[in-house]
C-alpha atoms as a PDB file:
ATOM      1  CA  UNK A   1      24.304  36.896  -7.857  1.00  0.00           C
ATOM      2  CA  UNK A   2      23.609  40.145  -5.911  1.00  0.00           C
ATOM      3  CA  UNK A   3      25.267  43.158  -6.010  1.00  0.00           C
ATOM      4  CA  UNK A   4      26.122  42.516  -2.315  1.00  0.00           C
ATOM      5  CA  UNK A   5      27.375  38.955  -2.939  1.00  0.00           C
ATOM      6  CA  UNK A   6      29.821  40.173  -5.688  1.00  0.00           C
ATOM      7  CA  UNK A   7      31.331  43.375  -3.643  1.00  0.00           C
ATOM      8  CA  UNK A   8      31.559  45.559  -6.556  1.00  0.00           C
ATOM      9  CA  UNK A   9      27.605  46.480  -6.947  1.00  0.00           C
ATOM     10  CA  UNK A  10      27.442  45.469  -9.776  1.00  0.00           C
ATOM     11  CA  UNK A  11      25.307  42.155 -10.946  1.00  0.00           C
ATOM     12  CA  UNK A  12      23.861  40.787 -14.112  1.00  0.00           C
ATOM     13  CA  UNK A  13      20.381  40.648 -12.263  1.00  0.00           C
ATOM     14  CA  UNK A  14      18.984  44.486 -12.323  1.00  0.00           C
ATOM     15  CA  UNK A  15      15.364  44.467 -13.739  1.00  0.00           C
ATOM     16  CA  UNK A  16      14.778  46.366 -17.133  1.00  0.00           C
ATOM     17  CA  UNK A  17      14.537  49.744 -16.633  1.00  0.00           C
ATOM     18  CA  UNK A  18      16.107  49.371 -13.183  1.00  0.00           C
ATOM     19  CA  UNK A  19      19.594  52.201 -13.423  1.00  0.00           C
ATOM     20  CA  UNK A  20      22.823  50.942 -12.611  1.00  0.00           C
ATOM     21  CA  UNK A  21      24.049  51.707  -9.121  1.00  0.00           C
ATOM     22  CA  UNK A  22      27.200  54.107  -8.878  1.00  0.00           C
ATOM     23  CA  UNK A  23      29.477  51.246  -8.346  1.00  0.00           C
ATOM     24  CA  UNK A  24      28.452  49.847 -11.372  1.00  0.00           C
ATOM     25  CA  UNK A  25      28.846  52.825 -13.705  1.00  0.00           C
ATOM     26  CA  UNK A  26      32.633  53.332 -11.722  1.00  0.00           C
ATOM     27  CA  UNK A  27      32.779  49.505 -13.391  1.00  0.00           C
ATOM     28  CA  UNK A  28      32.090  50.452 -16.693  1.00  0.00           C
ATOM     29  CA  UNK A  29      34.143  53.239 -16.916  1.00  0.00           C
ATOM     30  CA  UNK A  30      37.082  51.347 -15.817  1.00  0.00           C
ATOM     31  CA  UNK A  31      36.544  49.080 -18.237  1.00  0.00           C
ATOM     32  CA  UNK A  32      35.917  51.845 -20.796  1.00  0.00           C
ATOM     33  CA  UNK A  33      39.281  53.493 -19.880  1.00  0.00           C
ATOM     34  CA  UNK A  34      41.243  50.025 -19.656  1.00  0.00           C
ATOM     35  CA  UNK A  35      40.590  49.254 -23.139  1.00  0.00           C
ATOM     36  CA  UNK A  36      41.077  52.855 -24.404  1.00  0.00           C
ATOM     37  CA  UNK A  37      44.846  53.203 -23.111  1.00  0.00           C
ATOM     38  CA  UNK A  38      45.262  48.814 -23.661  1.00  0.00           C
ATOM     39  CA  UNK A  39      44.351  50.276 -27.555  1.00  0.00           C
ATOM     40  CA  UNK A  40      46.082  53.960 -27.395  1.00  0.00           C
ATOM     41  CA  UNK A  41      49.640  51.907 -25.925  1.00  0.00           C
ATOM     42  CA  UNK A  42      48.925  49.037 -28.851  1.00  0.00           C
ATOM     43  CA  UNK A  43      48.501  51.846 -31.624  1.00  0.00           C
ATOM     44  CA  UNK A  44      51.793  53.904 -30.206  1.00  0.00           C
ATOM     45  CA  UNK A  45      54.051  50.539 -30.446  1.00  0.00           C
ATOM     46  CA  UNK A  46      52.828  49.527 -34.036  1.00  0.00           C
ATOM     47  CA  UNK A  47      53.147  53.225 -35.282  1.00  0.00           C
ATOM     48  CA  UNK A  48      56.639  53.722 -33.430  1.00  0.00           C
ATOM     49  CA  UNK A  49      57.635  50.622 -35.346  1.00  0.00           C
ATOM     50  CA  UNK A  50      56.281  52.139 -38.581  1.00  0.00           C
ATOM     51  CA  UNK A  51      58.096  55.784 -38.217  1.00  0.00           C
ATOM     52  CA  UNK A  52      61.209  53.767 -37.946  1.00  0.00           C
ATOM     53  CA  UNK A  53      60.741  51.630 -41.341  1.00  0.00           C
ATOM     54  CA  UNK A  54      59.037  54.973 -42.754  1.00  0.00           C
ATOM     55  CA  UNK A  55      61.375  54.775 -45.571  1.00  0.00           C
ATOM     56  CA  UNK A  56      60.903  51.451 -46.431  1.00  0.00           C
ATOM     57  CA  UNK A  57      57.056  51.320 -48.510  1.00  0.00           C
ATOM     58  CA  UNK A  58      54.209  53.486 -48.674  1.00  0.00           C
ATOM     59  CA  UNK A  59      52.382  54.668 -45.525  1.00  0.00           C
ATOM     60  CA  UNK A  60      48.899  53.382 -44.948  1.00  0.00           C
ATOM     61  CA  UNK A  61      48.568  55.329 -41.178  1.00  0.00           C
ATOM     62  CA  UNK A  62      44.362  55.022 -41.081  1.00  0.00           C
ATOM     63  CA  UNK A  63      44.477  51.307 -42.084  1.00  0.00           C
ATOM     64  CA  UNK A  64      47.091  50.138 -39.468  1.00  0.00           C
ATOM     65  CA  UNK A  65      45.274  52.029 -36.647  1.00  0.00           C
ATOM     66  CA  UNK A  66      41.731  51.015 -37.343  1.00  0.00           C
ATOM     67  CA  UNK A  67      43.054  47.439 -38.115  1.00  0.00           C
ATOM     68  CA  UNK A  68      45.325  47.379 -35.384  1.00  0.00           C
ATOM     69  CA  UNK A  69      41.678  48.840 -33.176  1.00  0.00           C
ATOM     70  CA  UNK A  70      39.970  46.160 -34.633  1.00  0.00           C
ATOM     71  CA  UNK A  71      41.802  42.903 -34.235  1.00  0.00           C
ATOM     72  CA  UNK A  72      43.029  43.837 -30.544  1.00  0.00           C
ATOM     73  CA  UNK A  73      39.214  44.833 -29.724  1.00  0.00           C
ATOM     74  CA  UNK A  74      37.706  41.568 -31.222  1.00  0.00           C
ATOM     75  CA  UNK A  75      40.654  39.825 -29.830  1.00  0.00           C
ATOM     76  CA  UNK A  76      39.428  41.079 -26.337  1.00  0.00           C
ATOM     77  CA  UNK A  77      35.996  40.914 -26.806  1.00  0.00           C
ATOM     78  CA  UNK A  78      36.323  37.051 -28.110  1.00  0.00           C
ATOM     79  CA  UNK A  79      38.192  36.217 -24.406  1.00  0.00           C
ATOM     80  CA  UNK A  80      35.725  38.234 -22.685  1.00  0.00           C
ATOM     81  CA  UNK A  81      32.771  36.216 -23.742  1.00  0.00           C
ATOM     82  CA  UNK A  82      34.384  33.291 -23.259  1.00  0.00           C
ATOM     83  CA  UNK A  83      35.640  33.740 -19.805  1.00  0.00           C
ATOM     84  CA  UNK A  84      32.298  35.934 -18.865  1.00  0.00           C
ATOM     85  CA  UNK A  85      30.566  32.707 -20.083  1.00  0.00           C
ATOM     86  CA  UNK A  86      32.900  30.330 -17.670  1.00  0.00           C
ATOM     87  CA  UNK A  87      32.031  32.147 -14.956  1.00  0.00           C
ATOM     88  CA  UNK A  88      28.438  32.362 -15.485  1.00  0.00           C
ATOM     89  CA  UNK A  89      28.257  28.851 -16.259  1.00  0.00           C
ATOM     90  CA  UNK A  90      27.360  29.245 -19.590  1.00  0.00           C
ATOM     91  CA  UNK A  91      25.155  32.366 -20.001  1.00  0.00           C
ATOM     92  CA  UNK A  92      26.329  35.975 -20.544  1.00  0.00           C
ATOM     93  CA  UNK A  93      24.811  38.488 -17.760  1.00  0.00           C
ATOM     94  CA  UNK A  94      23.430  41.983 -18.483  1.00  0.00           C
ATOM     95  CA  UNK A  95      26.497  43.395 -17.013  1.00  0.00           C
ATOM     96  CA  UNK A  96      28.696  41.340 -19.278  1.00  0.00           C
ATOM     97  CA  UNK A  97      26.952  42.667 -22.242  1.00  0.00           C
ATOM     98  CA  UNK A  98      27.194  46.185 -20.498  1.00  0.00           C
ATOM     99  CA  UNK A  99      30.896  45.620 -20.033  1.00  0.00           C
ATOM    100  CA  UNK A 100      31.727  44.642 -23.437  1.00  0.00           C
ATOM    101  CA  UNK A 101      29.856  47.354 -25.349  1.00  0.00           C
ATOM    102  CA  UNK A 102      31.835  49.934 -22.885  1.00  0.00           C
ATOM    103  CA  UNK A 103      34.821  48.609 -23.952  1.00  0.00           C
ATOM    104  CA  UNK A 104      34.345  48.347 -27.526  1.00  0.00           C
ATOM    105  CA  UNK A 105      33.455  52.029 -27.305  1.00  0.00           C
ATOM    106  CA  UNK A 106      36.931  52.550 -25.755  1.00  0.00           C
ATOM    107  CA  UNK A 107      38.563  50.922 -27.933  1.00  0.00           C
ATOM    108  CA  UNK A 108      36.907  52.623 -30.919  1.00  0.00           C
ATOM    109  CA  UNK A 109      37.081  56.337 -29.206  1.00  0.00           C
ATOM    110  CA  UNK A 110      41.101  55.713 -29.352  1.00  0.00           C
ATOM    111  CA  UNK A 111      40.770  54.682 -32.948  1.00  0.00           C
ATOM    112  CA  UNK A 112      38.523  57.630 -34.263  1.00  0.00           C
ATOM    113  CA  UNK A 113      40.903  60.310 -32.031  1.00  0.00           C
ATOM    114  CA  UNK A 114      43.928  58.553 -33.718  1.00  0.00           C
ATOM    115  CA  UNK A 115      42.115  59.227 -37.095  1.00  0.00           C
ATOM    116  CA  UNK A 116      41.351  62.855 -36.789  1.00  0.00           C
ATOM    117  CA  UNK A 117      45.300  63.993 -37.276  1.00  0.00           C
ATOM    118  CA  UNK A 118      45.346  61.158 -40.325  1.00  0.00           C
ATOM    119  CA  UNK A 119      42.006  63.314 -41.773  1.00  0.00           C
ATOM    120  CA  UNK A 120      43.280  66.684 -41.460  1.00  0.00           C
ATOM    121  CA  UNK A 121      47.487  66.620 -41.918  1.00  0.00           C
ATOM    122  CA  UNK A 122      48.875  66.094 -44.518  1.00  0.00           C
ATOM    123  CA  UNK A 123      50.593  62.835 -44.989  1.00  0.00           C
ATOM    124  CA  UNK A 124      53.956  64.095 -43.963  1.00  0.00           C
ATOM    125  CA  UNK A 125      52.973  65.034 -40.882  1.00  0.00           C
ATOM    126  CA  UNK A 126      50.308  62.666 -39.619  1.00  0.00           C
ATOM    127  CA  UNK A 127      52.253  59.660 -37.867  1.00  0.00           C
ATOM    128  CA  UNK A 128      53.913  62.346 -35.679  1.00  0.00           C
ATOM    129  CA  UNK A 129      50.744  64.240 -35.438  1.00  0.00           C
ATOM    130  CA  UNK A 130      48.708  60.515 -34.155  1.00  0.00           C
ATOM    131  CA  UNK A 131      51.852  59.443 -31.534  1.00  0.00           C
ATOM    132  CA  UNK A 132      51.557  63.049 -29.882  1.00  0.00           C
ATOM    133  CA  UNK A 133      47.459  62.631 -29.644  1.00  0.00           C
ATOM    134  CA  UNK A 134      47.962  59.150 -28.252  1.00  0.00           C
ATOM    135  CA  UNK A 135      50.772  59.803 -25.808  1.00  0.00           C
ATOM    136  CA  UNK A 136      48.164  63.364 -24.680  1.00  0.00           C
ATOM    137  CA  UNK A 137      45.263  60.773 -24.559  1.00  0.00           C
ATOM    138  CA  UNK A 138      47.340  58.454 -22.375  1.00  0.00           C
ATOM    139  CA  UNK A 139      48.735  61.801 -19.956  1.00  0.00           C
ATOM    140  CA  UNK A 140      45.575  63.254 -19.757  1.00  0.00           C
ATOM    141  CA  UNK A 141      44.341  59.881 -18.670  1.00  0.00           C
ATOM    142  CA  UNK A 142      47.017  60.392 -15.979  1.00  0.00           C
ATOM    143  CA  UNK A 143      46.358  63.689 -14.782  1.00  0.00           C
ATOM    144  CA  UNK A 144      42.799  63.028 -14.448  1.00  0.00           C
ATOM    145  CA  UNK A 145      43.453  59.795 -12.109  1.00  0.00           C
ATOM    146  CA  UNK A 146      46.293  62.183 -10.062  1.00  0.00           C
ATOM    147  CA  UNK A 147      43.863  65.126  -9.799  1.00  0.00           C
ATOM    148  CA  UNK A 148      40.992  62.606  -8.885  1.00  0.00           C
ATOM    149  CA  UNK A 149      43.275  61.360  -6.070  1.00  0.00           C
ATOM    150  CA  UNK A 150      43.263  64.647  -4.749  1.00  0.00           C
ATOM    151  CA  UNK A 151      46.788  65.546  -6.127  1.00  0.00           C
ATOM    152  CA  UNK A 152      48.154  69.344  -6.471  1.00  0.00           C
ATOM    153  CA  UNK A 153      48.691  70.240 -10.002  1.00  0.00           C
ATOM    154  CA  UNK A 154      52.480  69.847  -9.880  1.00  0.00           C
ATOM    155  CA  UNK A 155      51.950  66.455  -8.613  1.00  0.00           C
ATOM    156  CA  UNK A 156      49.713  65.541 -11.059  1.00  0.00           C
ATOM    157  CA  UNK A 157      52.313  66.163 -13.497  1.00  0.00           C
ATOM    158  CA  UNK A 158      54.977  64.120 -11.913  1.00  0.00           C
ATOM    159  CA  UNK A 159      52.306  61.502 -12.041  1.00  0.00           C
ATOM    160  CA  UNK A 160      51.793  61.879 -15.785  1.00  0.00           C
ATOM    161  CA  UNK A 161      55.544  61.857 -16.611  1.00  0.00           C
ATOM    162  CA  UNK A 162      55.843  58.399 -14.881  1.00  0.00           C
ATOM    163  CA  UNK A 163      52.730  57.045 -16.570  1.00  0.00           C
ATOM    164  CA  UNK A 164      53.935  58.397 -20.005  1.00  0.00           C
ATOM    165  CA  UNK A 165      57.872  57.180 -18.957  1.00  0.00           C
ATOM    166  CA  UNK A 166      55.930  53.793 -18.268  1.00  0.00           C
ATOM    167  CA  UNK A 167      54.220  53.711 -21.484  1.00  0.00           C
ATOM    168  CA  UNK A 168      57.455  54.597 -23.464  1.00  0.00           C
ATOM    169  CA  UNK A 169      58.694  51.480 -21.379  1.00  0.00           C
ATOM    170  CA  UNK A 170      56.285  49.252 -22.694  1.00  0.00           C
ATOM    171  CA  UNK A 171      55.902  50.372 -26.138  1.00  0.00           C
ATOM    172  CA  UNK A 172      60.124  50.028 -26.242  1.00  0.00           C
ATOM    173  CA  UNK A 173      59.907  46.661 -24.861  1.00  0.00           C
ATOM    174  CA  UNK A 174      57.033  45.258 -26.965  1.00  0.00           C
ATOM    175  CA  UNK A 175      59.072  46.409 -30.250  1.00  0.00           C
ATOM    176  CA  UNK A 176      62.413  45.061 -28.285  1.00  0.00           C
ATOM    177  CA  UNK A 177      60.873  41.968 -28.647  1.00  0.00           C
ATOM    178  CA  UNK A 178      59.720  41.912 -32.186  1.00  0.00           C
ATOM    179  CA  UNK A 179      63.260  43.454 -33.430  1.00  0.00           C
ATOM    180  CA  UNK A 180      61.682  47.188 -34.817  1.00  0.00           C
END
C-alpha cells in the first residue's frame, strides 16, 4: 500500500534505511501517547481502588503498577498483532512493528515514572505520591495538546481541568463498576 493510498503517509513499504515521512512519525507518537495515558488512566483506577482498601493487607505499590503495565500492554499488543495481521492479510508491515514498539515504550515510560515516587518515598507516602505523578502526566499531556492548538495559557488550563475532570470520570466509573 502507498503512503498516498492509505492517507496518513504512513505505509509498511519504506525501503531500509529509507526515514519515515512526518506523517508517519505524527503516527507513532500518537500511538506512543495513546498507550501512555490508556496505561497512566489504568494505573490511577487500580491504585484509587487500592488507597481505599489501604487498610485492609500489606501494600505492594511497584508490583501492581508494573503488573498492571504489563498485562494491559501485552493485552494490547496481543490485539494489535492480530488485527494488524487481518488487515494485512496475514503478514505484519514495518509500520506495524514500528507501531507496536512505540507503544510498548508508552506504556513502559508510564510504568517507570509511576515507579520513581515508589523508589524514593517512603512507603507512607508513595501511593499519593504515584496518583499525583499520573494525574501531572495525564495534565501535562493536556496542556501540551491545548498549547499545540494554539491555545493562550489560561485556556490551556481550562483544557487540562476538563481532561483531568474526564479522567476522574473514568477512573470513578471503571471502579463504579467493579464495587471499590
Amino acid at each position: 500500500m502507498s503512503a498516498a493510498a492509505d492517507g496518513a503517509g504512513h505505509s509498511g513499504e519504506r525501503a531500509i534505511g529509507e526515514h519515515p515521512t512526518p506523517a508517519h512519525m505524527g503516527h507513532l507518537v500518537k500511538e506512543g501517547l495513546t498507550m501512555a495515558l490508556y496505561v497512566a488512566v489504568c494505573l490511577l483506577a487500580a491504585l484509587v481502588a487500592l488507597v481505599d482498601h489501604s487498610g485492609e493487607e500489606p501494600t505492594r505499590t511497584l508490583g501492581l503498577i508494573w503488573g498492571t503495565t504489563v498485562g494491559l500492554v501485552l493485552a494490547h499488543l496481543f490485539a494489535f498483532r492480530v488485527s494488524a495481521r487481518l488487515i494485512g492479510r496475514g503478514t505484519l508491515e514495518r509500520d506495524d512493528l514500528e507501531t507496536a514498539g512505540t507503544q510498548l515504550l508508552g506504556g513502559v515510560a508510564v510504568a517507570v515514572l509511576a515507579s520513581v515516587p515508589v523508589v524514593i518515598l517512603p512507603e507512607s507516602a508513595e501511593l499519593d505520591a504515584v496518583l499525583y505523578v499520573l494525574a501531572a502526566f495525564i495534565a501535562g499531556v493536556a496542556y501540551a495538546v491545548a498549547r499545540r492548538a494554539g491555545a493562550r495559557p489560561a485556556t490551556a488550563l481550562t483544557y487540562v481541568a476538563s481532561v483531568v475532570l474526564v479522567a476522574g470520570l473514568v477512573v470513578a466509573v471503571k471502579n463504579g463498576l467493579v464495587g471499590h
